[in-house]
Protein backbone atom coordinates (compact mmCIF):
# COMPACT_ATOMS: atom_id res chain seq x y z
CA UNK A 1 126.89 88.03 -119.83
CA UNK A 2 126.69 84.32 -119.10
CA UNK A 3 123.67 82.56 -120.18
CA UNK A 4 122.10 79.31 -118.77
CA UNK A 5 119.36 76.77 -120.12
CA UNK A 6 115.91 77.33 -118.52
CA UNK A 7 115.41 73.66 -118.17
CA UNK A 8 113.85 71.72 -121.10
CA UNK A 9 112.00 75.34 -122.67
CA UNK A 10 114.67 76.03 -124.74
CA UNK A 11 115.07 79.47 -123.24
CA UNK A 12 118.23 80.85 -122.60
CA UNK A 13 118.37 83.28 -119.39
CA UNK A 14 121.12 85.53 -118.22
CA UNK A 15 122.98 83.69 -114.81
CA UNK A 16 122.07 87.23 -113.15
CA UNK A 17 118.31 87.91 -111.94
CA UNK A 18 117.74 91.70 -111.48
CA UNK A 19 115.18 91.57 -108.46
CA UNK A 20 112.95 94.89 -109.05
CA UNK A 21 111.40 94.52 -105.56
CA UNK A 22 112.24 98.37 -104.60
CA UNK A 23 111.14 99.54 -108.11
CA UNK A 24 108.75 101.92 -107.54
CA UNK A 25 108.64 101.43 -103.60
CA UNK A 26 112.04 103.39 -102.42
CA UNK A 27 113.64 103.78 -105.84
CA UNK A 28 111.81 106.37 -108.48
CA UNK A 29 111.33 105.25 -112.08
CA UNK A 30 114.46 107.28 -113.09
CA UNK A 31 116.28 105.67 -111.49
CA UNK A 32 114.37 101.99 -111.77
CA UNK A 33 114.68 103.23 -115.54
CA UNK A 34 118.63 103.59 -115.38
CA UNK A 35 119.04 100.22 -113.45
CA UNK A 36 117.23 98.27 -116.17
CA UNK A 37 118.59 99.72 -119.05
CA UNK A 38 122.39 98.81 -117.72
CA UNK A 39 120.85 95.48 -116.74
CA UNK A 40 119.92 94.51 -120.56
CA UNK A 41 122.72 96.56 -121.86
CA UNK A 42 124.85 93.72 -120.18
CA UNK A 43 122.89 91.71 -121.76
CA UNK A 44 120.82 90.56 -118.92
CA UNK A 45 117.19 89.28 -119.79
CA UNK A 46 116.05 87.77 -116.37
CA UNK A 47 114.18 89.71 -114.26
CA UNK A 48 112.01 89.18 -110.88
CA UNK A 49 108.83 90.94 -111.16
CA UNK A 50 107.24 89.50 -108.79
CA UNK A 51 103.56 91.05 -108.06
CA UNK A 52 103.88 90.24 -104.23
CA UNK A 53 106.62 92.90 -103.21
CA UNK A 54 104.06 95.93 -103.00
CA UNK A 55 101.99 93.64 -100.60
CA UNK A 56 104.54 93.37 -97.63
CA UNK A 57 103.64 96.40 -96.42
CA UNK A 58 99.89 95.66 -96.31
CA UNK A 59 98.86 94.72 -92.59
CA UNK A 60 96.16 92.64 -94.11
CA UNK A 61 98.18 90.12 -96.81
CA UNK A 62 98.44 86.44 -95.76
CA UNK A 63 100.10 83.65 -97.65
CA UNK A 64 97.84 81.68 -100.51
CA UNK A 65 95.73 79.46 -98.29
CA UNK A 66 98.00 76.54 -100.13
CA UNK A 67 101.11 78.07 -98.45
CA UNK A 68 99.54 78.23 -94.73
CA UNK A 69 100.28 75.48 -92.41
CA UNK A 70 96.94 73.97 -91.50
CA UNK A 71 95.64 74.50 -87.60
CA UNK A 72 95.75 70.75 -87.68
CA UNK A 73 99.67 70.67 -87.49
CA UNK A 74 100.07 70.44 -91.27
């Protein structure tokens, strides 16, 4: 596995990203469990855990009011 620099933190992270986004949505733990231990058996330490996945579904989510384009045009 090929590592990069996480800008000026010191941190080294893996060049792949394992997005968990269907983790626990359309995949079952087993298998969630299976992907991410091949994923850091690689040697891969980056991973997308995002919080906002489970929300698409959710008729009533809307962006962060900072991420909304004002009614004024902005």
């Amino acid at each position: 596995m090929l590592y990069r620099k996480l800008g000026s933190t010191g941190l080294k992270v893996s060049e792949l990203c394992l997005g968990t986004m269907q983790f626990g949505w359309t995949t079952d733990e087993k298998n969630s469990v299976a992907v991410m231990d091949a994923f850091f058996t690689a040697g891969g330490n980056f991973v997308d855990t995002a919080d906002i996945y489970t929300m698409w579904g959710r008729a009533a989510w809307r962006p962060p009011a900072s991420r909304r384009k004002s009614s004024a045009g902005g």
